[in-house]
Protein backbone atom coordinates (compact mmCIF):
# COMPACT_ATOMS: atom_id res chain seq x y z
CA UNK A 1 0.00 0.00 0.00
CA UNK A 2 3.11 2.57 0.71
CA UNK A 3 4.47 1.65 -2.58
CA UNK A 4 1.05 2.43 -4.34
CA UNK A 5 0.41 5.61 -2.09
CA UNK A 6 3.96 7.08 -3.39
CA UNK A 7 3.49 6.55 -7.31
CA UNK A 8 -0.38 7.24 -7.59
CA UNK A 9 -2.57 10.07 -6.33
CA UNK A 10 -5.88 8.61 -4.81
CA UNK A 11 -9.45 9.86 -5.66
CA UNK A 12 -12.62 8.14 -4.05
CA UNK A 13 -14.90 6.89 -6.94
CA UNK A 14 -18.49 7.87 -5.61
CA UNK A 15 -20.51 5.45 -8.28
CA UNK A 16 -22.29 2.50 -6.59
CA UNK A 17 -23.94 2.64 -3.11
CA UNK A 18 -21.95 -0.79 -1.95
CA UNK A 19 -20.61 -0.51 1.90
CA UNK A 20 -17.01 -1.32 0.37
CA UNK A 21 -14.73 2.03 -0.96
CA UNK A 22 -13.77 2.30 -4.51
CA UNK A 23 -10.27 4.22 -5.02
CA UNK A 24 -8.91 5.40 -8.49
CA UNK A 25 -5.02 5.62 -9.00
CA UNK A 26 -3.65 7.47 -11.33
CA UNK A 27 -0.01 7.87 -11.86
CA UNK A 28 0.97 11.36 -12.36
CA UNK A 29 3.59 10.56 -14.78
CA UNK A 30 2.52 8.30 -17.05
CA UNK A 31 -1.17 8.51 -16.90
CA UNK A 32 -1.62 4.88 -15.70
CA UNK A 33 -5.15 3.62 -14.00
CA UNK A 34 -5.93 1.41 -11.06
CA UNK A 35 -8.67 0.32 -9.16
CA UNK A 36 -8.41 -0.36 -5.61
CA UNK A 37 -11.20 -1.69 -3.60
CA UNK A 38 -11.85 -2.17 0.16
CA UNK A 39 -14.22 -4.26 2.11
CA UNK A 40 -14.48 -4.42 6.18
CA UNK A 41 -13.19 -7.80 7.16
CA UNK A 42 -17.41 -7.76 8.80
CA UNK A 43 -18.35 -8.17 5.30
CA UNK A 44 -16.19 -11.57 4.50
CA UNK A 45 -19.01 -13.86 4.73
CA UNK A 46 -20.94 -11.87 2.25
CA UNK A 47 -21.41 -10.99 -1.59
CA UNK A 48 -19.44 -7.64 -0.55
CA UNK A 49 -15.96 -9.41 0.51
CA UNK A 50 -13.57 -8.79 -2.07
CA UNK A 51 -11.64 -11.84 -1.70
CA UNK A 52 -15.12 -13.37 -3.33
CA UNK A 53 -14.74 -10.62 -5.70
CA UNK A 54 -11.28 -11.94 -6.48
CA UNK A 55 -12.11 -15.32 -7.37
CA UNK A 56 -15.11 -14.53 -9.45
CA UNK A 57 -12.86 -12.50 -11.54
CA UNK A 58 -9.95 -14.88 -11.90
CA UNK A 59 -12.67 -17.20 -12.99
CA UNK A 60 -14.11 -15.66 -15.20
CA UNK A 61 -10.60 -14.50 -17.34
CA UNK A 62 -10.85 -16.18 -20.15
CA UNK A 63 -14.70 -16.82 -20.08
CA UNK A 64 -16.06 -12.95 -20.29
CA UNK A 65 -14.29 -9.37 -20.64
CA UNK A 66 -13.38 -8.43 -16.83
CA UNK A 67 -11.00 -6.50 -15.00
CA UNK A 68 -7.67 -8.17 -14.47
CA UNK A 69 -6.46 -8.75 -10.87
CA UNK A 70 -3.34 -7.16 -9.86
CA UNK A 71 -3.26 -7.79 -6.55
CA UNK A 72 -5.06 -8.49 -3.23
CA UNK A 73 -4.00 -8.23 0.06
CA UNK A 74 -5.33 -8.11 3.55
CA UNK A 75 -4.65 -6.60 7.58
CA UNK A 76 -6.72 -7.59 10.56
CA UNK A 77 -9.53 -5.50 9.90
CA UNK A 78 -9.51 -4.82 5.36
CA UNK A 79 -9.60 -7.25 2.78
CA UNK A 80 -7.76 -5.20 -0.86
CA UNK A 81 -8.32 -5.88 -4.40
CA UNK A 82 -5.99 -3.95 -6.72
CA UNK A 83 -7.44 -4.62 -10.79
CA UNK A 84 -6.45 -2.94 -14.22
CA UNK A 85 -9.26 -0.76 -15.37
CA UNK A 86 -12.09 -2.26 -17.70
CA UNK A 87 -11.75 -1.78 -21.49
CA UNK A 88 -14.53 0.51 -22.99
CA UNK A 89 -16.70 3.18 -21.34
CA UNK A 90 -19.67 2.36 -18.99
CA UNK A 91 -23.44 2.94 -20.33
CA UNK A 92 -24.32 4.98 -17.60
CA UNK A 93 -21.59 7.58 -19.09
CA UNK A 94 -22.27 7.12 -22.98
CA UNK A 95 -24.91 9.24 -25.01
CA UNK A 96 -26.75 6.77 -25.87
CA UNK A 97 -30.32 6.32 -27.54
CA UNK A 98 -32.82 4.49 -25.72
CA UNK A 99 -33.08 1.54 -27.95
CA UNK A 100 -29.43 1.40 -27.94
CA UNK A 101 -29.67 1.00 -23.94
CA UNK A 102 -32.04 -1.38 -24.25
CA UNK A 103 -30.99 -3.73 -26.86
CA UNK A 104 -27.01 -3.65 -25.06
CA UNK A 105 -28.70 -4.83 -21.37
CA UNK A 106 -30.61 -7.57 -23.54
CA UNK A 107 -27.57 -8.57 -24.94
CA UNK A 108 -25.31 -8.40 -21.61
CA UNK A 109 -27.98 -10.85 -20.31
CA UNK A 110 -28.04 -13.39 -22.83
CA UNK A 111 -23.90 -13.14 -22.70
CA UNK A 112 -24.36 -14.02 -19.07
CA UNK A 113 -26.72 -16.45 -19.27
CA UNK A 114 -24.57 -18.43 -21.69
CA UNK A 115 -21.73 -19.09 -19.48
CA UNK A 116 -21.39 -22.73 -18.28
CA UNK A 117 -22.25 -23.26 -15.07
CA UNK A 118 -20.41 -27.32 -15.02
CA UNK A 119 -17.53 -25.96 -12.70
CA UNK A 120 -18.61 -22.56 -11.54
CA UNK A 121 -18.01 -22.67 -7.43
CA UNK A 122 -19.60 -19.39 -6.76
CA UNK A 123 -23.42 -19.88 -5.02
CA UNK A 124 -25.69 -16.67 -5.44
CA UNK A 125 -28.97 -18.91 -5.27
CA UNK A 126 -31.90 -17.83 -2.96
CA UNK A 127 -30.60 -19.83 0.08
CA UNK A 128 -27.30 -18.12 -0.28
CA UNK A 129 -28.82 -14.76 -0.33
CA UNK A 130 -31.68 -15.39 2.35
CA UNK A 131 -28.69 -16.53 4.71
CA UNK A 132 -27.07 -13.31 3.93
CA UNK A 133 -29.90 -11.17 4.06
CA UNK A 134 -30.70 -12.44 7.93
CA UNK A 135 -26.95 -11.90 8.49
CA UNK A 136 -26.71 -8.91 7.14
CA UNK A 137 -30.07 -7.66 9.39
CA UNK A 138 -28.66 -9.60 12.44
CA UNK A 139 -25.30 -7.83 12.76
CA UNK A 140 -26.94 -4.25 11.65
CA UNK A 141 -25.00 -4.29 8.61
CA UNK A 142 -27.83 -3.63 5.76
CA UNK A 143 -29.15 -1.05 4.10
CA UNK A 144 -31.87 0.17 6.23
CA UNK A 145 -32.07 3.52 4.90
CA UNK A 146 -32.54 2.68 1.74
CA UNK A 147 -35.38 -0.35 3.05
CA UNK A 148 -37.56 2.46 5.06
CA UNK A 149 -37.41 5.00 1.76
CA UNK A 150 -38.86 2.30 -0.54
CA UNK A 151 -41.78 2.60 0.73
CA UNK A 152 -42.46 -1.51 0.65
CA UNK A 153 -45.05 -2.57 2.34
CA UNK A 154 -43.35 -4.05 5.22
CA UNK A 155 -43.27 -2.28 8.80
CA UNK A 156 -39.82 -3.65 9.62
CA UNK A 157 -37.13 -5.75 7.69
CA UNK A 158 -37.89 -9.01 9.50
CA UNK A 159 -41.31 -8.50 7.56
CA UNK A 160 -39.54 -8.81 4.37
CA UNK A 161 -37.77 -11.34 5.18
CA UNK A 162 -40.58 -13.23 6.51
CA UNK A 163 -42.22 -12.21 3.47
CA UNK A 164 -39.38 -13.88 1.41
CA UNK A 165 -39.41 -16.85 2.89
CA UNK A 166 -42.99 -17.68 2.46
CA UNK A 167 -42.97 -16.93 -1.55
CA UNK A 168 -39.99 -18.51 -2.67
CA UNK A 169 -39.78 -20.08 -5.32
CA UNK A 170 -38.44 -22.60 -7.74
CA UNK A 171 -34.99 -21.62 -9.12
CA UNK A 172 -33.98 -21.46 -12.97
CA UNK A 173 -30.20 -21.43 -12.03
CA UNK A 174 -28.14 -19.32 -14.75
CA UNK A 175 -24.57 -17.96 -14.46
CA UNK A 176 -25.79 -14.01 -13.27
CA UNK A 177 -23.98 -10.80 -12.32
CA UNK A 178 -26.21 -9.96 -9.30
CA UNK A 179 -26.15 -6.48 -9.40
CA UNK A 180 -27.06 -5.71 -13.14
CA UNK A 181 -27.36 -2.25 -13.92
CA UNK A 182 -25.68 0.42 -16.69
CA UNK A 183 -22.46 1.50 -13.98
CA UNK A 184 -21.27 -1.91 -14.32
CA UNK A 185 -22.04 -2.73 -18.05
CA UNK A 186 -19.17 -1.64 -20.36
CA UNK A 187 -18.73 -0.95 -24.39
CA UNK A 188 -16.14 -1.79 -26.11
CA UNK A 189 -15.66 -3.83 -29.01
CA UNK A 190 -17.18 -6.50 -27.09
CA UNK A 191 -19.72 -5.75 -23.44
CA UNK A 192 -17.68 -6.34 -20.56
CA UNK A 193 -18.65 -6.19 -17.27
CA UNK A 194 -17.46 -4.96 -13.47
CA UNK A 195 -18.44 -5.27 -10.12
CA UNK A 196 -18.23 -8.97 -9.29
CA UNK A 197 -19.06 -9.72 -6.07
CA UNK A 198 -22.26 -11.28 -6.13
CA UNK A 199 -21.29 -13.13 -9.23
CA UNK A 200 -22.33 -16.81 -9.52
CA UNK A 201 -24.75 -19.62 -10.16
CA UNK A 202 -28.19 -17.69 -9.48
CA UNK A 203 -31.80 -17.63 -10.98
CA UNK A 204 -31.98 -16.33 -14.14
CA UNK A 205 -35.05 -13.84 -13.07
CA UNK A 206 -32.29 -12.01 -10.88
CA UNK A 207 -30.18 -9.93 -13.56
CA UNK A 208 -33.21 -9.37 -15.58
CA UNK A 209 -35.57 -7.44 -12.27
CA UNK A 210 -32.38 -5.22 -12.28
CA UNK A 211 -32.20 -4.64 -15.69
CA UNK A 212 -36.18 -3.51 -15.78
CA UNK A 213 -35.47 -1.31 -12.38
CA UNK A 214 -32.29 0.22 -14.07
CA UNK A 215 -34.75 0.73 -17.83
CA UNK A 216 -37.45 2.34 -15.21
CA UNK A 217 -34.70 4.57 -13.66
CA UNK A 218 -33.69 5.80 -17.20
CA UNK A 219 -36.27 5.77 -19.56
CA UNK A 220 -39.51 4.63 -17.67
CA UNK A 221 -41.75 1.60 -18.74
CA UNK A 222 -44.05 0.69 -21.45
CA UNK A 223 -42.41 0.22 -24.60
CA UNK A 224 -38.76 0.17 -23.06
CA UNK A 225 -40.06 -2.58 -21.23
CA UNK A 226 -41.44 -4.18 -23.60
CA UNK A 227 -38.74 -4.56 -26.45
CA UNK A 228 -36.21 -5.76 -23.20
CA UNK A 229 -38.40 -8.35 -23.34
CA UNK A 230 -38.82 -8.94 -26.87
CA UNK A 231 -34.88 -8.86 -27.16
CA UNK A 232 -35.31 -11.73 -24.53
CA UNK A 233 -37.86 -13.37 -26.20
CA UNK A 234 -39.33 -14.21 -22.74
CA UNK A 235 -42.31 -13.50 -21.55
CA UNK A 236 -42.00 -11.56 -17.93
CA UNK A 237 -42.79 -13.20 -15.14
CA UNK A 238 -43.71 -9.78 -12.75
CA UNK A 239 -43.84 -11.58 -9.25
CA UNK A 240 -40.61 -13.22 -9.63
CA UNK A 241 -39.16 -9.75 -10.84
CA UNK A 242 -41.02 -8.00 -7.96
CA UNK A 243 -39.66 -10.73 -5.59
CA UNK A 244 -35.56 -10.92 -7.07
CA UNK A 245 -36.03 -6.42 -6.44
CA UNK A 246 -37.43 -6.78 -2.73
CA UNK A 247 -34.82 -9.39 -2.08
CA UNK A 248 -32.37 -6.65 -3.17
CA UNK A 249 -33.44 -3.48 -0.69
CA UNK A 250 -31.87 -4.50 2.51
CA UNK A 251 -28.52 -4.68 -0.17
């Protein structure tokens, strides 16, 4: 970390709402970008470690277009993932034309959705993230702000997550993301993709509910919607979409 703090100047990168801290390095003299990310050690057990982060990545080389790993490190109370930067510019930051949006989340899905899942080791299925989710409540570590703003009707998280429990359902397990949205999709001659964490074998309704929140977001629903879908060619199923989105608030 000395070695990095005396060649690069640090600047916090304030895109995403995860509890870990993004860093950009850039080396004054030759230009040169890094990415350095830090997670509590209270996080380890979750989707937010970076170590997890780490070995989705280093998985996936070879398999998608990623960020390469660098380095990682860790102290008593940190974990430290140092990657190159991703090839391309994200969606969120591109003028781009609605359809455009669209048809590029359609075809990030299907990318991701094509990915074997024989020897994948990473587990983002329901019981994975339930476990989490009651973890994350337990030890006062979720995103309560953000549950109480979303005006769900639940009086208190433990509603949700009773809530949860009571409508699973049966999985359709895909390779997924797990946090799908246009700051983590990036063009370049081919879509490549950041953000790893919650990587893994999942249900395939999960990347697609945040791909219709992030098309709401931007460009409302109705026809939007609709040609996401068509892109797809799937019809949506609305209560697993609602479900995959609650799951996600306590996040």
């Amino acid at each position: 970390m000395a070695l990095l703090m005396g060649r690069y100047a640090f600047a916090r990168d304030r895109i995403g709402q995860s509890p870990a801290d993004v860093w950009i390095l850039t080396n004054g003299k030759t230009g040169e970008r890094l990415f350095l990310k830090i997670s509590s050690r209270s996080f380890a057990s979750t989707t937010y470690s970076v170590e997890r982060e780490m070995g989705v990545l280093k998985w996936l080389d070879g398999k998608k277009s990623v960020p390469s790993v660098l380095d990682y490190f860790e102290n008593e109370n940190y974990q430290f993932l140092l990657t190159a930067p991703m090839a391309g510019t994200a969606i969120i930051e591109k003028k781009i034309s609605p359809n455009d949006f669209i048809d590029s989340l359609a075809q990030g899905i299907r990318a991701l959705q094509s990915v074997p899942l024989e020897d994948c080791p990473f587990d983002s299925s329901l019981d994975t993230r339930m476990g989490e989710l009651k973890y994350l409540v337990k030890e006062k570590l979720a995103a309560f702000d953000d549950f109480y703003q979303a005006g769900l009707p639940f009086y208190a998280p433990e509603d949700l997550i009773n809530y949860l429990e009571s409508h699973r359902y049966p999985e359709e397990p895909v390779f997924s993301h797990g946090d799908y949205q246009d700051s983590n999709i990036f063009i370049s001659d081919a879509l490549g993709f950041i953000d790893w964490g919650r990587g893994g074998r999942a249900d395939k309704w999960c990347d697609i509910a945040h791909a219709c929140r992030n098309i709401k977001e931007r460009w409302g629903d109705g026809k939007y919607t609709s040609r996401f879908f068509e892109n797809l060619e799937l019809e949506p199923d609305w209560e697993r979409i609602r479900f995959q989105l609650w799951l996600d608030e306590l996040f």
